[in-house]
Protein backbone atom coordinates (compact mmCIF):
# COMPACT_ATOMS: atom_id res chain seq x y z
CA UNK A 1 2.39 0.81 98.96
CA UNK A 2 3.98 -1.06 95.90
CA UNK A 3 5.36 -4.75 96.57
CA UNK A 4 8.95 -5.51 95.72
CA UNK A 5 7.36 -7.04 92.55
CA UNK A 6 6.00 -3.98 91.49
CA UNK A 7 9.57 -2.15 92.27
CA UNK A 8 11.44 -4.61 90.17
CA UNK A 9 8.78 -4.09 87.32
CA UNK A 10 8.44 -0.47 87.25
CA UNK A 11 12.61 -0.96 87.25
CA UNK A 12 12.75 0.97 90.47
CA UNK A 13 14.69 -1.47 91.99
CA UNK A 14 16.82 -4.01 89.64
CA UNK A 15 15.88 -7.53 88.94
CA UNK A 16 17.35 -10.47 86.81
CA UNK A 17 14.54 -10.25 84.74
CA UNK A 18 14.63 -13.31 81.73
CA UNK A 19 11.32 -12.38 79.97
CA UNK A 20 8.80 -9.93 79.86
CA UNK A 21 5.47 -8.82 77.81
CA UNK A 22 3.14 -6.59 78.08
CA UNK A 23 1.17 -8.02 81.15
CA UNK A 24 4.11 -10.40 82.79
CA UNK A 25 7.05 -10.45 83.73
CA UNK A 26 9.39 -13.40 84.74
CA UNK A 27 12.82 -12.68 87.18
CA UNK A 28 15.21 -14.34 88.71
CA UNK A 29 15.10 -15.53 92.65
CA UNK A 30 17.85 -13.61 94.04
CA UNK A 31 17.43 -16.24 97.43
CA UNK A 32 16.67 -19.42 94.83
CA UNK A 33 15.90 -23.27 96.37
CA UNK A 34 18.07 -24.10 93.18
CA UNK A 35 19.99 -21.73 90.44
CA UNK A 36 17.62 -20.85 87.62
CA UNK A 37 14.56 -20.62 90.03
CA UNK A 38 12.58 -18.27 88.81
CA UNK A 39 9.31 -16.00 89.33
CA UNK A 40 6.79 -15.06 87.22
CA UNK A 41 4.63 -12.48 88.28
CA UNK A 42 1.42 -10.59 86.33
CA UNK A 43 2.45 -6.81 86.48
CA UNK A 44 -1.37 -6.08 87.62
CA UNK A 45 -0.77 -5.97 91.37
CA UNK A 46 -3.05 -8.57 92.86
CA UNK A 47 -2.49 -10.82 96.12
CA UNK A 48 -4.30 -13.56 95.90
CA UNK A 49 -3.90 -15.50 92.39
CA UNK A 50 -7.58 -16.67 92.54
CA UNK A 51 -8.45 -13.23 92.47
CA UNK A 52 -6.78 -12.18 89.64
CA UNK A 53 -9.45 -12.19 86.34
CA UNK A 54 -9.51 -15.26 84.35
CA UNK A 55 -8.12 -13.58 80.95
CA UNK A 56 -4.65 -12.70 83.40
CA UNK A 57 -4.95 -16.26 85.34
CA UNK A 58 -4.99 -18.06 82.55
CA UNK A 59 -2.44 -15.50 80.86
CA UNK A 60 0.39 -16.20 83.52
CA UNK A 61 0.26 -19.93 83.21
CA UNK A 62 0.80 -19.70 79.63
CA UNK A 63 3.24 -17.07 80.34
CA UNK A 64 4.63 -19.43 82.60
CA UNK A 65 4.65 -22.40 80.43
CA UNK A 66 7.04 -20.35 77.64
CA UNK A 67 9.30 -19.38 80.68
CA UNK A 68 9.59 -22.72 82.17
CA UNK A 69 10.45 -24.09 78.11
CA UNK A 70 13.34 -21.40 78.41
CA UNK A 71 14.89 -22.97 81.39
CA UNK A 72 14.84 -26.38 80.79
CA UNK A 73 16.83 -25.18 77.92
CA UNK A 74 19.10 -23.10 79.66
CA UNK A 75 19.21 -25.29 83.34
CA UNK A 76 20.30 -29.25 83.32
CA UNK A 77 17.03 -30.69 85.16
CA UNK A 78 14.23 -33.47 84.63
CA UNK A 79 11.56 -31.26 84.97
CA UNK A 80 10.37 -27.57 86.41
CA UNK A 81 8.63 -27.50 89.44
CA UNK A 82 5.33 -24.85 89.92
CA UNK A 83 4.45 -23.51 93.13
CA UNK A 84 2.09 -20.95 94.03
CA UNK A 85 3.13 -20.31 97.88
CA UNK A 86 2.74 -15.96 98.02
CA UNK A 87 2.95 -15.61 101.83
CA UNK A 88 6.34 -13.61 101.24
CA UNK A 89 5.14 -10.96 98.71
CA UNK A 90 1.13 -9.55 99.01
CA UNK A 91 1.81 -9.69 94.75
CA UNK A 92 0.74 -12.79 92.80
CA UNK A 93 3.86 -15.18 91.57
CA UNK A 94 4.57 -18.13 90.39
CA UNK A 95 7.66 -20.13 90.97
CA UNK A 96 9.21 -22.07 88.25
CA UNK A 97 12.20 -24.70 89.93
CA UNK A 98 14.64 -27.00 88.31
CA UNK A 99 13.94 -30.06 89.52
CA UNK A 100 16.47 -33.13 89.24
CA UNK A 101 14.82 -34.74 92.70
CA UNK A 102 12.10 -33.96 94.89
CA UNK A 103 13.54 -32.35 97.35
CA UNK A 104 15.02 -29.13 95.03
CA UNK A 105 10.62 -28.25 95.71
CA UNK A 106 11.45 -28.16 99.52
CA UNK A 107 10.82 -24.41 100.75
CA UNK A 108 12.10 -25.02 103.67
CA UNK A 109 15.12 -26.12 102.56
CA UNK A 110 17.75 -22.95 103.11
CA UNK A 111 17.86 -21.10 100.15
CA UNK A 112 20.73 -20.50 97.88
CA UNK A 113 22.94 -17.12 97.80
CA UNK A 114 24.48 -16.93 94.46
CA UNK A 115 26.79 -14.46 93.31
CA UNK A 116 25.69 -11.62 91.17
CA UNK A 117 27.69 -13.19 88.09
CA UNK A 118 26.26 -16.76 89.13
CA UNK A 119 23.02 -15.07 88.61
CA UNK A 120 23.80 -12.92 85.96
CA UNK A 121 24.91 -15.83 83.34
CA UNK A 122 21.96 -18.46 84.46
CA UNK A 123 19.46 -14.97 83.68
CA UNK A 124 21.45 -14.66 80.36
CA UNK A 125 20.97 -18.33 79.58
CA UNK A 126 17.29 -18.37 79.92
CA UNK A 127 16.80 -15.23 77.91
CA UNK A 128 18.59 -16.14 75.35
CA UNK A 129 16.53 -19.65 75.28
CA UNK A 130 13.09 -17.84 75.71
CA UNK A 131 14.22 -14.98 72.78
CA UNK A 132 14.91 -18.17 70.83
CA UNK A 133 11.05 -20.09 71.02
């Protein structure tokens, strides 16, 4: 059976999705620590990230690392947080988190619930920041 992931990529279900290629895809939380938390994901379905091949490991963190550019542009913060947790979804992600203290990395800290146009302008933000790199 497909993960959510997989859903939101083959746009069977929608997502806030702020950049995409060929073999990634970066979305929106809908259930973020902070606004602009955001997950990138390889659209090769694959649990556990140390099983994914090198070429797409090393792929998503530069993914990643063009995404996370975006919103620092787009999100007031100090830096982006990375966590690799993947309990929640069997699909490999990565989370990117504006950080302006330690504690916006807390996971179990309750999560956000932002409206849809909350999340709606943050997701145009960081597009527009990541279409302009």
């Amino acid at each position: 059976m497909a993960s959510i992931f997989t859903k939101i990529i083959n746009r069977e279900i929608p997502g806030h999705i702020v950049a995409e290629d060929d073999h990634y895809i970066a979305f929106l939380d809908i259930n973020p620590l902070v606004l602009g938390h955001t997950l990138v994901v390889p659209k090769k379905e694959v649990d556990f990230i140390f099983d994914l091949d090198d070429d797409t490991l090393a792929g998503l963190h530069l993914f990643a690392k063009k995404v996370a550019h975006a919103i620092r542009k787009a999100v007031p913060c100090k830096r982006i947080g990375v966590a690799v947790i993947g309990l929640e979804v069997p699909h490999t992600h990565v989370h990117l988190v504006p950080m302006n203290s330690m504690g916006d990395l807390n996971f179990t800290r309750p999560k956000l619930s932002p409206s849809k146009p909350e999340l709606e302008g943050i997701n145009k933000k960081i597009q527009q920041a990541f279409n302009d790199q």
